[in-house]
PDB file of N, CA and C in Angstrom:
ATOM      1  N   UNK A   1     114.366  99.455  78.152  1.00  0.00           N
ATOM      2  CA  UNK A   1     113.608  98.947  79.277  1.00  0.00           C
ATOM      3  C   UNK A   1     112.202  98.574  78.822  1.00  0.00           C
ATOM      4  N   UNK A   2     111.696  97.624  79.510  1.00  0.00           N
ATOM      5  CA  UNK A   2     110.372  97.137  79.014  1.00  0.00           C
ATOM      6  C   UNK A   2     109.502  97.622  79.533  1.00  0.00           C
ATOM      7  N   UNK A   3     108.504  98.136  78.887  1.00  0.00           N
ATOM      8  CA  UNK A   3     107.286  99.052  79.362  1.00  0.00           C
ATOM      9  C   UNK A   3     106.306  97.915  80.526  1.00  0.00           C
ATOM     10  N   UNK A   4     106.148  98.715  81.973  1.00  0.00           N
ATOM     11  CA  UNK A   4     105.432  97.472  82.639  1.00  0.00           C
ATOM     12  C   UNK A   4     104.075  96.699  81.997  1.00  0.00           C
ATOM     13  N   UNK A   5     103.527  97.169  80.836  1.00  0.00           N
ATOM     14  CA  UNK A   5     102.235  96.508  80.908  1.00  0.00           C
ATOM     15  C   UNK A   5     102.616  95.191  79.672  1.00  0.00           C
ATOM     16  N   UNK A   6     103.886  95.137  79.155  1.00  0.00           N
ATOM     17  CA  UNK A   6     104.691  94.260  78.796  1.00  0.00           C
ATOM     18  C   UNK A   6     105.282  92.940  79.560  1.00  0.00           C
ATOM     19  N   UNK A   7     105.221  93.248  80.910  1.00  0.00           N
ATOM     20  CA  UNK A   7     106.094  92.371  81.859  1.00  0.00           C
ATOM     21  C   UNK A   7     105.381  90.709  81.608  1.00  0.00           C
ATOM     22  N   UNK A   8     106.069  90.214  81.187  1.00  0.00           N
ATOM     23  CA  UNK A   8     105.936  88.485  80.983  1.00  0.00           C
ATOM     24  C   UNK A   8     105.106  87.659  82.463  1.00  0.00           C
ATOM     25  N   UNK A   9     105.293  88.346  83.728  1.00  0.00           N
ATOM     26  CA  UNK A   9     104.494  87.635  84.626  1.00  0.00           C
ATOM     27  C   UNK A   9     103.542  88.347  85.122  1.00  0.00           C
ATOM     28  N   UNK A  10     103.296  88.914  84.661  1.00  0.00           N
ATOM     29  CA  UNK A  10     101.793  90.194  85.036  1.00  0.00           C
ATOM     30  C   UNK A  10     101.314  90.216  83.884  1.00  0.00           C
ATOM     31  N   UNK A  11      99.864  90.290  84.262  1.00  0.00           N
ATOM     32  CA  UNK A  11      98.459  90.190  83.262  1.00  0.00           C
ATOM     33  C   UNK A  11      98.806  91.701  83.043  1.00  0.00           C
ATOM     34  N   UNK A  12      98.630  92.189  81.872  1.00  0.00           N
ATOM     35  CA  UNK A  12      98.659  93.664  81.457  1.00  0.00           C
ATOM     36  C   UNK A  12      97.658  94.349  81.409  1.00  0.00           C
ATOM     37  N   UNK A  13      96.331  93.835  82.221  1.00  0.00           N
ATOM     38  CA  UNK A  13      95.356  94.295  82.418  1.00  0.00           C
ATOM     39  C   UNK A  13      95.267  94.787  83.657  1.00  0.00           C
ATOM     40  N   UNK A  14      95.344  93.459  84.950  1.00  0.00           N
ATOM     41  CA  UNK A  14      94.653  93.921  85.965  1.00  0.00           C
ATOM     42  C   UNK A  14      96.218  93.340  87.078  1.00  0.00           C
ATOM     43  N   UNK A  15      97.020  93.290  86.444  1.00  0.00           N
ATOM     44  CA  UNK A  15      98.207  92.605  87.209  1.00  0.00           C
ATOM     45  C   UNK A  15      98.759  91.061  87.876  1.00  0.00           C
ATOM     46  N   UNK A  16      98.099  90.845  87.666  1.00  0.00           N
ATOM     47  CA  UNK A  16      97.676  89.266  88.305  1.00  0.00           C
ATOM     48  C   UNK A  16      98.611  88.424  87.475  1.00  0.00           C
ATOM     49  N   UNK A  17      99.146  87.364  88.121  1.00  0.00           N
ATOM     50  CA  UNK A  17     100.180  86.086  86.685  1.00  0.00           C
ATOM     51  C   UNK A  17      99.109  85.895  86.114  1.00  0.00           C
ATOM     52  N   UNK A  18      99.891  85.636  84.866  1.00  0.00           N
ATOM     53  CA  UNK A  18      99.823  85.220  83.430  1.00  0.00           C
ATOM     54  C   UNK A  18      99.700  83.813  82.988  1.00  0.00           C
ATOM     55  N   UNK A  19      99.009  83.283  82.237  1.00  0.00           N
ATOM     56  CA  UNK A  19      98.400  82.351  82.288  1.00  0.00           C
ATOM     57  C   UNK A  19      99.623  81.519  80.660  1.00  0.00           C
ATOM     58  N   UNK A  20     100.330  82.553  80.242  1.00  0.00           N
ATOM     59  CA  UNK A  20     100.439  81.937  79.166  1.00  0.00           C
ATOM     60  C   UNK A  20     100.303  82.415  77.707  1.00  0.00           C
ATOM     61  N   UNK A  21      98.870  83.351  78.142  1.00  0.00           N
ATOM     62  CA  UNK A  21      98.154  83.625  76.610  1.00  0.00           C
ATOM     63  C   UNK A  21      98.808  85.549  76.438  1.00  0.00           C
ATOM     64  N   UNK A  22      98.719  85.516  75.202  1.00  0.00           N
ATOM     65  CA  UNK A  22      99.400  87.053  75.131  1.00  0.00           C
ATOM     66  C   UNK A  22      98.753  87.455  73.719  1.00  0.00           C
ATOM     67  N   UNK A  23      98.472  89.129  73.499  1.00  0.00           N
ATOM     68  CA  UNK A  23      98.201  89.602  72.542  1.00  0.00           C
ATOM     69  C   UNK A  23      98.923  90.615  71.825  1.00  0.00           C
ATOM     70  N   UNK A  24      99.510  90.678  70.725  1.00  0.00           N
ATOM     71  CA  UNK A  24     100.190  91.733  69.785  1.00  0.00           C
ATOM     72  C   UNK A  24      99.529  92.504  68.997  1.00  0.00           C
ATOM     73  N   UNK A  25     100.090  93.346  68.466  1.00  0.00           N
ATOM     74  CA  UNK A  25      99.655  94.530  67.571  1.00  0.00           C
ATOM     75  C   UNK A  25      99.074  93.831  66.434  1.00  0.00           C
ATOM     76  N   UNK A  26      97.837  93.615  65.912  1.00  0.00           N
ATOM     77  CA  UNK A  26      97.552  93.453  64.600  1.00  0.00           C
ATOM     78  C   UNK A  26      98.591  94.032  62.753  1.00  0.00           C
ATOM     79  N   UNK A  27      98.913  93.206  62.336  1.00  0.00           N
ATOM     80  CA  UNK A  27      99.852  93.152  61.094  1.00  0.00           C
ATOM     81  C   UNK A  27     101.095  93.839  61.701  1.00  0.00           C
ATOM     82  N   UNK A  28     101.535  93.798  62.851  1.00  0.00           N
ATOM     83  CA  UNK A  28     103.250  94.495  63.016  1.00  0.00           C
ATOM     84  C   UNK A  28     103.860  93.429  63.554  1.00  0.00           C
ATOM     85  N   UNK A  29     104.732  93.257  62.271  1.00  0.00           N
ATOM     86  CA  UNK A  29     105.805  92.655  62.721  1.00  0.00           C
ATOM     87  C   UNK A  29     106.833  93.014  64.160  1.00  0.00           C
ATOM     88  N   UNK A  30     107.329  91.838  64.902  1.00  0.00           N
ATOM     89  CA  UNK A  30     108.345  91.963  66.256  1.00  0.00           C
ATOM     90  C   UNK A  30     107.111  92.683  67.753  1.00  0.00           C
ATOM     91  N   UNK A  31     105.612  92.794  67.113  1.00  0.00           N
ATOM     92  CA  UNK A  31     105.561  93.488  67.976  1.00  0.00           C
ATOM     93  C   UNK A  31     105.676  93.255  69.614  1.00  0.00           C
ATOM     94  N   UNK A  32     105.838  93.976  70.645  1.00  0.00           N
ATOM     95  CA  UNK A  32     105.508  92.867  71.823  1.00  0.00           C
ATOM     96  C   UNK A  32     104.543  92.786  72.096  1.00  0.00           C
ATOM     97  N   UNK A  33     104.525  91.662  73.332  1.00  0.00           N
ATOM     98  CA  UNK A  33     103.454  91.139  73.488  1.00  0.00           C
ATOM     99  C   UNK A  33     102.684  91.358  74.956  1.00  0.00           C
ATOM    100  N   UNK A  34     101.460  91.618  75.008  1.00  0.00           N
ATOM    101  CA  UNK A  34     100.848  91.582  76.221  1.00  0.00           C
ATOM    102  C   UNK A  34     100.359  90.743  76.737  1.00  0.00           C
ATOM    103  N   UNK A  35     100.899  90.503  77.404  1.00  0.00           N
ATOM    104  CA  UNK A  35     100.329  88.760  78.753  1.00  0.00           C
ATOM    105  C   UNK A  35      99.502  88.937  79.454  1.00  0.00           C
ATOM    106  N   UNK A  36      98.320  87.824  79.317  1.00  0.00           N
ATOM    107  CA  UNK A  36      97.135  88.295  80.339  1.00  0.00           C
ATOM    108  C   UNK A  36      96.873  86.799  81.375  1.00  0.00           C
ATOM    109  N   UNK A  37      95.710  87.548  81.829  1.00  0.00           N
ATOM    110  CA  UNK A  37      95.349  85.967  83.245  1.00  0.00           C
ATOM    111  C   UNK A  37      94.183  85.233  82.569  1.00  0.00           C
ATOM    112  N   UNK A  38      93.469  84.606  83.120  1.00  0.00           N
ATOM    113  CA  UNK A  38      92.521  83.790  82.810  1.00  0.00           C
ATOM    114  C   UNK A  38      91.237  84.721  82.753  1.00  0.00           C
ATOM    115  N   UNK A  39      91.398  85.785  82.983  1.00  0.00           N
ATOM    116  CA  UNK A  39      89.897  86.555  83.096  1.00  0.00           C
ATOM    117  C   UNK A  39      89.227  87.318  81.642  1.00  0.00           C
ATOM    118  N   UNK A  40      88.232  86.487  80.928  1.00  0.00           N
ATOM    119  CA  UNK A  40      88.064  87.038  79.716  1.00  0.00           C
ATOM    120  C   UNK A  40      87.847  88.627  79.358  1.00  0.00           C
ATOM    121  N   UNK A  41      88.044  89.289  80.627  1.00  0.00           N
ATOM    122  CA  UNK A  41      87.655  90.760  80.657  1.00  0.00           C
ATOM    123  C   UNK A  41      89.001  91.244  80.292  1.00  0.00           C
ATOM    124  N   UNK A  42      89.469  90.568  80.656  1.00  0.00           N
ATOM    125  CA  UNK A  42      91.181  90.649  81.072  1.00  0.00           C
ATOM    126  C   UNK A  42      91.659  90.992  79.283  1.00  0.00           C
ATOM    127  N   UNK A  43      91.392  89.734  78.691  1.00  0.00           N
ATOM    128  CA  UNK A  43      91.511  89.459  77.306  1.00  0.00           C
ATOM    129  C   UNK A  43      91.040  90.020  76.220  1.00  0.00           C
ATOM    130  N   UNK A  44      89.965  90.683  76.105  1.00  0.00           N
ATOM    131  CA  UNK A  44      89.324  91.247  75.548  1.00  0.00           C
ATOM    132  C   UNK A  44      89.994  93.145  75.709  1.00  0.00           C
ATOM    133  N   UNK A  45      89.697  93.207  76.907  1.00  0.00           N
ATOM    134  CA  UNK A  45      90.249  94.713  77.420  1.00  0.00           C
ATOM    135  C   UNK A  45      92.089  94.833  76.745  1.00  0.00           C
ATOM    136  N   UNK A  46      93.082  93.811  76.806  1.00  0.00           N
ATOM    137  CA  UNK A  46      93.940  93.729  76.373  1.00  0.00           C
ATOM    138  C   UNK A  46      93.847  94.084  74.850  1.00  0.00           C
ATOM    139  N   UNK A  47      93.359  93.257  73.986  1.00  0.00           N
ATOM    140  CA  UNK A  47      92.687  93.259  72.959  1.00  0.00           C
ATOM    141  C   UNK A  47      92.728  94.585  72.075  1.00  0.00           C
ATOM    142  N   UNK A  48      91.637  95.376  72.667  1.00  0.00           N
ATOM    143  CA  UNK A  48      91.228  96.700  72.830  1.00  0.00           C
ATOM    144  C   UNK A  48      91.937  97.776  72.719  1.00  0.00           C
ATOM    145  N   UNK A  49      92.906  97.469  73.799  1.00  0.00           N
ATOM    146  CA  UNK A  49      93.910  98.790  74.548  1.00  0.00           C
ATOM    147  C   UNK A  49      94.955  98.579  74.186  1.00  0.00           C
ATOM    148  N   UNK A  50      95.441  97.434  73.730  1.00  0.00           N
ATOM    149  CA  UNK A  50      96.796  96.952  73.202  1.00  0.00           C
ATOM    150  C   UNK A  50      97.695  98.117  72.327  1.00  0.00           C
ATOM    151  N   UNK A  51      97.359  98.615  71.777  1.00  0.00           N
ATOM    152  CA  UNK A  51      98.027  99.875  70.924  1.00  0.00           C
ATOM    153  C   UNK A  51      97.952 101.232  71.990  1.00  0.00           C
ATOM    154  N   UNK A  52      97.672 101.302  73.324  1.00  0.00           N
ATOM    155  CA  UNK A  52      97.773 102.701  73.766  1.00  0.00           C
ATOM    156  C   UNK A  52      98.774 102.787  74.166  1.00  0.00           C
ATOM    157  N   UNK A  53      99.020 104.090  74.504  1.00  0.00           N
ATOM    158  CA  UNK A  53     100.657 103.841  74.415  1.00  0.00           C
ATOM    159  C   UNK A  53     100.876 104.678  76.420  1.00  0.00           C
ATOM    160  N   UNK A  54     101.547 104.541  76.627  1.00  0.00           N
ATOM    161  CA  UNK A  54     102.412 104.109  77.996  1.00  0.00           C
ATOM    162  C   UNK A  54     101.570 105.152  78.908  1.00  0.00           C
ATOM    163  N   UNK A  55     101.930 106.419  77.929  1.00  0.00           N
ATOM    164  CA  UNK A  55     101.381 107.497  79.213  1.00  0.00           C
ATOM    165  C   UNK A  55      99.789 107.791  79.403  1.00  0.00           C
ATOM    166  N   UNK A  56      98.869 107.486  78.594  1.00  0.00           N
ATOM    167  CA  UNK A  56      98.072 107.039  78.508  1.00  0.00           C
ATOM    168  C   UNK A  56      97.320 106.163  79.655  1.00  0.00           C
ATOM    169  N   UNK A  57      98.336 104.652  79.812  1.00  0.00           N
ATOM    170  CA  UNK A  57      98.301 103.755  80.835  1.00  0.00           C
ATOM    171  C   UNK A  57      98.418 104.622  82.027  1.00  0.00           C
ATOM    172  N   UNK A  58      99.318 105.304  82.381  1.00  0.00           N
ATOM    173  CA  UNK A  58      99.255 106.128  83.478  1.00  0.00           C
ATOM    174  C   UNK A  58      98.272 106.699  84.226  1.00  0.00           C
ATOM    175  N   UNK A  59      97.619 107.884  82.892  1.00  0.00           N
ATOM    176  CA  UNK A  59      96.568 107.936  83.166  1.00  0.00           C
ATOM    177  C   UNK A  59      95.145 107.150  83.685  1.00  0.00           C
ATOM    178  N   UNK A  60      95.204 106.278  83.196  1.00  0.00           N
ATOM    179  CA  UNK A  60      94.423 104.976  83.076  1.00  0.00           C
ATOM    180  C   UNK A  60      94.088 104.791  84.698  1.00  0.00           C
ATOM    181  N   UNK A  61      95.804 104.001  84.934  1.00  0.00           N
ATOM    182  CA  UNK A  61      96.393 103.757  86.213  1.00  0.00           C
ATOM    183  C   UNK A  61      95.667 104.537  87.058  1.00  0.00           C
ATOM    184  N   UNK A  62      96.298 105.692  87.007  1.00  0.00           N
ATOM    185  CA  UNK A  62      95.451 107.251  88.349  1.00  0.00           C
ATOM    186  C   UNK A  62      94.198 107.298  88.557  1.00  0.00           C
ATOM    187  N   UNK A  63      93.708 107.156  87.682  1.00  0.00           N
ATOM    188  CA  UNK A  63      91.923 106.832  87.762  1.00  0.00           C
ATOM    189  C   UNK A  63      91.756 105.677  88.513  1.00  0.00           C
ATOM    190  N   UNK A  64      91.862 104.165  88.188  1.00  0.00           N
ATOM    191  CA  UNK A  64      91.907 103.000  88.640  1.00  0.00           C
ATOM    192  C   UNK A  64      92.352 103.480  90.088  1.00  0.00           C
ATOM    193  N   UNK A  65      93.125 104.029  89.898  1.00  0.00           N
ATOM    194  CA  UNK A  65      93.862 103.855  92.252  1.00  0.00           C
ATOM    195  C   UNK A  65      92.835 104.969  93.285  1.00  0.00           C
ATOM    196  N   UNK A  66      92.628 105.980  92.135  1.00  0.00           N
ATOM    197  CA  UNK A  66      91.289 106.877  92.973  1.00  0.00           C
ATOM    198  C   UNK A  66      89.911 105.728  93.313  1.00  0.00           C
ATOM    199  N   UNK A  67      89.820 104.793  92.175  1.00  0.00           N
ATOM    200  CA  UNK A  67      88.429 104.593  92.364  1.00  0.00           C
ATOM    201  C   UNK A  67      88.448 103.255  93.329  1.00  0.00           C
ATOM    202  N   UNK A  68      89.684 102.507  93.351  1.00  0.00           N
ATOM    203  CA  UNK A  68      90.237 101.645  94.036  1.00  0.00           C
ATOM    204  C   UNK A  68      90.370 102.353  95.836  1.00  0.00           C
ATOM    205  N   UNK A  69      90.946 103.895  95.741  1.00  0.00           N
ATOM    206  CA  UNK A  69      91.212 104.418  97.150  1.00  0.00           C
ATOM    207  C   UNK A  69      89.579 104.463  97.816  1.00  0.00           C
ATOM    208  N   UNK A  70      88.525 104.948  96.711  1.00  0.00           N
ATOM    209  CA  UNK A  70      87.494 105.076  97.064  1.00  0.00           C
ATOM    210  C   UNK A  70      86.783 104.051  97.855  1.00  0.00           C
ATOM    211  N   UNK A  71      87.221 102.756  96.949  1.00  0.00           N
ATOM    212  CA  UNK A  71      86.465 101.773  97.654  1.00  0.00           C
ATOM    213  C   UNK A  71      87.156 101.514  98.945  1.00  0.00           C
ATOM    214  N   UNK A  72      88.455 101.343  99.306  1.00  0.00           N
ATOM    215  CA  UNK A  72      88.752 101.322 100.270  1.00  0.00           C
ATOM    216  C   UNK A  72      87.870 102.162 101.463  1.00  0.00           C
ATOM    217  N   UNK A  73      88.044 103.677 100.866  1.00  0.00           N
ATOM    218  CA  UNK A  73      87.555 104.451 102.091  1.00  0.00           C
ATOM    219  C   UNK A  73      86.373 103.990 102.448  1.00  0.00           C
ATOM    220  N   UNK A  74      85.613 103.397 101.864  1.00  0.00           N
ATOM    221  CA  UNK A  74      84.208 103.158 101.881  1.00  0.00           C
ATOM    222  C   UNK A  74      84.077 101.839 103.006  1.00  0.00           C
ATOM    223  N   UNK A  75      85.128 100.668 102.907  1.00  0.00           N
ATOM    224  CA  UNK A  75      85.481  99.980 103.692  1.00  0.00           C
ATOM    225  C   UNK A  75      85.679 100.364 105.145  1.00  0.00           C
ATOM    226  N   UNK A  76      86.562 101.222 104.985  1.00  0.00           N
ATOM    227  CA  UNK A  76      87.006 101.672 106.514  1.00  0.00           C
ATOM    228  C   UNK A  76      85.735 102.627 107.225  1.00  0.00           C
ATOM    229  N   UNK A  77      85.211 103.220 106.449  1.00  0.00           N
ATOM    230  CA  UNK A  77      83.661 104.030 106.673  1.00  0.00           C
ATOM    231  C   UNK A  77      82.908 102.528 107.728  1.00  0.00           C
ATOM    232  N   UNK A  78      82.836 101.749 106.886  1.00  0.00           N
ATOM    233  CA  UNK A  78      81.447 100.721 107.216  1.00  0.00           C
ATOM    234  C   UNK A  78      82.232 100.089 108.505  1.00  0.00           C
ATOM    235  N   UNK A  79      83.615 100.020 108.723  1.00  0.00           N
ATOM    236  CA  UNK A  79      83.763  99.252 110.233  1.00  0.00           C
ATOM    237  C   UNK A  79      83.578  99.863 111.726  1.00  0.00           C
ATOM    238  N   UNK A  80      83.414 101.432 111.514  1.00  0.00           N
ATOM    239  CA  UNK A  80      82.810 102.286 112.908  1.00  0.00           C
ATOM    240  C   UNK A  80      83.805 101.985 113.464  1.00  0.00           C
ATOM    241  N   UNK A  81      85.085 102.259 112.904  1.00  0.00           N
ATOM    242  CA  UNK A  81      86.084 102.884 114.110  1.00  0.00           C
ATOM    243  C   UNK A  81      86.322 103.941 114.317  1.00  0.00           C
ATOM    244  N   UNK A  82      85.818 104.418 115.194  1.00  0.00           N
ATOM    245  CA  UNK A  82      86.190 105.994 115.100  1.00  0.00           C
ATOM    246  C   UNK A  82      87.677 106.735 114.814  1.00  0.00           C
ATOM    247  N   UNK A  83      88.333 105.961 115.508  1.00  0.00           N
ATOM    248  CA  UNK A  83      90.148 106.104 115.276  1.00  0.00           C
ATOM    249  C   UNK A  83      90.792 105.465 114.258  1.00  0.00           C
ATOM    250  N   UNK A  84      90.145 104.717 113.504  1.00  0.00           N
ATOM    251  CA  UNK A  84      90.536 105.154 112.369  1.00  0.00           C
ATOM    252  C   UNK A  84      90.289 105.575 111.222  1.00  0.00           C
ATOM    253  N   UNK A  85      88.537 105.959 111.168  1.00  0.00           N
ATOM    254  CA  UNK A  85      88.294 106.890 110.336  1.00  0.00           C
ATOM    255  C   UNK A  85      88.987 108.348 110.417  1.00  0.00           C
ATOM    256  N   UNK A  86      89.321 108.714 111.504  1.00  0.00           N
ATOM    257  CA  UNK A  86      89.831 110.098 112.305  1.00  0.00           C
ATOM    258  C   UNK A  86      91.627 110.206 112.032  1.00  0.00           C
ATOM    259  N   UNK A  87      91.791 108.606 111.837  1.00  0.00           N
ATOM    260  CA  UNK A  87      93.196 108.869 111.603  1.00  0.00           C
ATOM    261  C   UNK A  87      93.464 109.290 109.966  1.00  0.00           C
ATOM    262  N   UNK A  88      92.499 108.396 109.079  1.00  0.00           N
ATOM    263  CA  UNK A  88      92.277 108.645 107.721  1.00  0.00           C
ATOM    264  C   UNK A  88      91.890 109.940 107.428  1.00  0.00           C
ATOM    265  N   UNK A  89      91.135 110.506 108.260  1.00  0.00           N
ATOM    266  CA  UNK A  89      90.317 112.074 107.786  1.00  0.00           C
ATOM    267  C   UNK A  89      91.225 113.185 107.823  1.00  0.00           C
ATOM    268  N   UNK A  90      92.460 112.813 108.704  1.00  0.00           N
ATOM    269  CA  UNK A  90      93.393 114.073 108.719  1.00  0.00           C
ATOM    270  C   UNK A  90      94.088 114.243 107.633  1.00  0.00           C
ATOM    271  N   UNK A  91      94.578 112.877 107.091  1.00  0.00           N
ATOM    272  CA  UNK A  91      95.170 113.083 105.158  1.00  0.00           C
ATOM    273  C   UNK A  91      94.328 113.968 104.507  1.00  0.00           C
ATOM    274  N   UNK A  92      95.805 115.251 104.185  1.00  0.00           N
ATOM    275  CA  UNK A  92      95.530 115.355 102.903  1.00  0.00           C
ATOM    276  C   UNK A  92      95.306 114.791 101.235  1.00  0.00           C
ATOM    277  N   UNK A  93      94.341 115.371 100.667  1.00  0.00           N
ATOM    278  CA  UNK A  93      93.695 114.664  99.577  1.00  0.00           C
ATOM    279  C   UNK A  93      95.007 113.592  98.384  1.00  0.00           C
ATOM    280  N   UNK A  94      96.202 114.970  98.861  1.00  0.00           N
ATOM    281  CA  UNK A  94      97.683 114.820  98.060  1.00  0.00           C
ATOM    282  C   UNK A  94      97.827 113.396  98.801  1.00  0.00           C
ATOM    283  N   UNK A  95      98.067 113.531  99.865  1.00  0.00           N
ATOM    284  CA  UNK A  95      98.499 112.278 101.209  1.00  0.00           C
ATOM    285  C   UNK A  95      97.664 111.113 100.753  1.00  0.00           C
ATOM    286  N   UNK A  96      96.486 111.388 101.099  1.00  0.00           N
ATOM    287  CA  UNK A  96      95.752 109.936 100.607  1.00  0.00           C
ATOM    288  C   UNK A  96      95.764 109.722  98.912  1.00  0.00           C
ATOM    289  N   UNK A  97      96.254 109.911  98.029  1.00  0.00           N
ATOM    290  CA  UNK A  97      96.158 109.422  96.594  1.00  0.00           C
ATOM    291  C   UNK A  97      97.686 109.020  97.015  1.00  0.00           C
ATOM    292  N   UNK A  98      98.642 109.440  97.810  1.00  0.00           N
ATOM    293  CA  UNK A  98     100.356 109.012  97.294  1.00  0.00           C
ATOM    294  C   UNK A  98      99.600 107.454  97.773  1.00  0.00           C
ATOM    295  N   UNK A  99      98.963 107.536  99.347  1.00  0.00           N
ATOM    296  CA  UNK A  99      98.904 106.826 100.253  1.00  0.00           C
ATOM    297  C   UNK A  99      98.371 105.045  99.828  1.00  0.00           C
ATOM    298  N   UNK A 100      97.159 105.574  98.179  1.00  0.00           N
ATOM    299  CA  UNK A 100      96.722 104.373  97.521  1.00  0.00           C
ATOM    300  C   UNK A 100      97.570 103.946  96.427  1.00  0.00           C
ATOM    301  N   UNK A 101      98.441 105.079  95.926  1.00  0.00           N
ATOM    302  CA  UNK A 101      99.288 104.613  94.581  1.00  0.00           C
ATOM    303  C   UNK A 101     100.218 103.594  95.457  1.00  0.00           C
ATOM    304  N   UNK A 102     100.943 103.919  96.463  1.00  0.00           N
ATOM    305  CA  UNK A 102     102.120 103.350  97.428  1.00  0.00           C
ATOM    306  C   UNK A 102     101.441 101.959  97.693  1.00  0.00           C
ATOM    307  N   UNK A 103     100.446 101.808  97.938  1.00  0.00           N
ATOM    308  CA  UNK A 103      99.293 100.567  98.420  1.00  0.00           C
ATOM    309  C   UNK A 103      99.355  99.468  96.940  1.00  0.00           C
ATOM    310  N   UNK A 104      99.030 100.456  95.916  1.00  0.00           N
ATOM    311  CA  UNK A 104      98.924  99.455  94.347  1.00  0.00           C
ATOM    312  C   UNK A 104      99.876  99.164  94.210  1.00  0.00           C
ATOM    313  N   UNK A 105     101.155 100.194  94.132  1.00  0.00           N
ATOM    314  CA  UNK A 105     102.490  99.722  93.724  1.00  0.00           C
ATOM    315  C   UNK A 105     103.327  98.707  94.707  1.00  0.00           C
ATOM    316  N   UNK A 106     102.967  98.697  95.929  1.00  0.00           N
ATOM    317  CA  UNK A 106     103.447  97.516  96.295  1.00  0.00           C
ATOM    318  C   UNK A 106     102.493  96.410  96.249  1.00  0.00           C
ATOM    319  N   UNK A 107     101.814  96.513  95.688  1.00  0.00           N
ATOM    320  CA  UNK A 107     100.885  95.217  95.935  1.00  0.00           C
ATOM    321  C   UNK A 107     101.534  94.739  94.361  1.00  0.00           C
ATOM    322  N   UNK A 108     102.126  95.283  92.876  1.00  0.00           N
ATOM    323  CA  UNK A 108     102.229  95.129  92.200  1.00  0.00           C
ATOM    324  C   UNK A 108     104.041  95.010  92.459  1.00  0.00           C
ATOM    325  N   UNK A 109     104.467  95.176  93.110  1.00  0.00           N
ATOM    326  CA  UNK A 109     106.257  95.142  93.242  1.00  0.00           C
ATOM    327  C   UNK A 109     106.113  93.548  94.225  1.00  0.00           C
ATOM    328  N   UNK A 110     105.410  93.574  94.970  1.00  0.00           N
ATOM    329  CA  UNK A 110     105.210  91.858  95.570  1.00  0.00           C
ATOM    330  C   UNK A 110     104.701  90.991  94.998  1.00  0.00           C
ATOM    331  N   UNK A 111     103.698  91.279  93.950  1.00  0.00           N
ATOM    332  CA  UNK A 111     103.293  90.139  93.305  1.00  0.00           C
ATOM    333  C   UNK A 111     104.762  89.403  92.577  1.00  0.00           C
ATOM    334  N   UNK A 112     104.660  90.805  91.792  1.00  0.00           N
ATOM    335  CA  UNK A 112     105.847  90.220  91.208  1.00  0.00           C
ATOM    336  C   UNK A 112     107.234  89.873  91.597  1.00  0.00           C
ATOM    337  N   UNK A 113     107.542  89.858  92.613  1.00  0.00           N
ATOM    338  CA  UNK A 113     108.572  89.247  93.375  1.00  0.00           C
ATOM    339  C   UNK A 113     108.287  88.124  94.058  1.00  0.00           C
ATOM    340  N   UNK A 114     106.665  87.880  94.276  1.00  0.00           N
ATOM    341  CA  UNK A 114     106.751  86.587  94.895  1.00  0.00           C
ATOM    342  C   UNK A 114     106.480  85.610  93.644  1.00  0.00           C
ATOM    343  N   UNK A 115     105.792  85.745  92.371  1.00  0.00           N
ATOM    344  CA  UNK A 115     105.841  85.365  91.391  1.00  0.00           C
ATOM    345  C   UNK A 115     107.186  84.617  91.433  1.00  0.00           C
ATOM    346  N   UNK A 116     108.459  85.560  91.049  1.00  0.00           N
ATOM    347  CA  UNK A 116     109.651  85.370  90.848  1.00  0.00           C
ATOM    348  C   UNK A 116     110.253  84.146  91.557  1.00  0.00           C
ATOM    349  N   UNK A 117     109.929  84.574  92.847  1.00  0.00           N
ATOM    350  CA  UNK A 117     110.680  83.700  94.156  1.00  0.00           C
ATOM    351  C   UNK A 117     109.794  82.394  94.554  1.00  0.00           C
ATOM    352  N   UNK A 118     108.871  82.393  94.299  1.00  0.00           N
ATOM    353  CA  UNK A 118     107.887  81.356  94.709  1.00  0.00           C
ATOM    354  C   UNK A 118     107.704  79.915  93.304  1.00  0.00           C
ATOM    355  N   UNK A 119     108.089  78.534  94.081  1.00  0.00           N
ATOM    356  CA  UNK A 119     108.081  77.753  92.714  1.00  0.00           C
ATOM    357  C   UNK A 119     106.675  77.791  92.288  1.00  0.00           C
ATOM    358  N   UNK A 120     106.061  77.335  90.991  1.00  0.00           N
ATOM    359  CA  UNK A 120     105.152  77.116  90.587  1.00  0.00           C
ATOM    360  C   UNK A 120     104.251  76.134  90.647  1.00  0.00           C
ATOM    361  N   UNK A 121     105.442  74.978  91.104  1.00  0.00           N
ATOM    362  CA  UNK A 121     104.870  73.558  91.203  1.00  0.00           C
ATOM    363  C   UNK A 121     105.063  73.054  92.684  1.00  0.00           C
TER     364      UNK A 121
END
């Protein structure tokens, strides 16, 4: 099975399609390849990280969706709803991290399905 930060239509950085351009392991032969988007942060960070290896990414990942949940909360803070800051405040800490991974991972299971399903041209 192919490791996701491998996947041919996702940037292996930040998830986003792929532009085309991809980076391999320096002197290894067959190695695969990581596909990125147009964002030179994107490219560079690929670059970089290209040799870490999976669980690592995970880690990576968990950090990224806390600091991602954060900003969210911070969103829903600034619109003064009371009902639904109140609905958010009753999650547990467990509840709200499943609540942002479930949020990334489908935002990353639709990209890439509408990728799939959607023509290009």
């Amino acid at each position: 099975m192919t490791e996701p930060r491998f996947d041919e239509d996702l940037c292996c950085v930040c998830r986003r399609p792929t532009i085309g351009l991809g980076v391999t392991a320096k002197g290894r032969r067959n190695s695969p390849i990581g596909w990125v988007c147009d964002d030179q942060d994107c490219i560079q960070i690929a670059r970089n990280s290209f040799e870490m290896k999976q669980d690592e990414f995970g880690r990576i990942d968990e950090l990224a969706t806390q600091a991602g949940g954060d900003k969210a909360g911070e969103y829903l803070d600034s619109l003064g709803k009371p009902q639904v800051i109140e609905a958010f405040s009753q999650l547990t800490e467990l509840e709200w991290q499943t609540f942002c991974r479930e949020l990334v991972g489908g935002y990353r299971t639709a990209l890439k399905t509408t990728l799939r399903d959607e023509a290009p041209f």
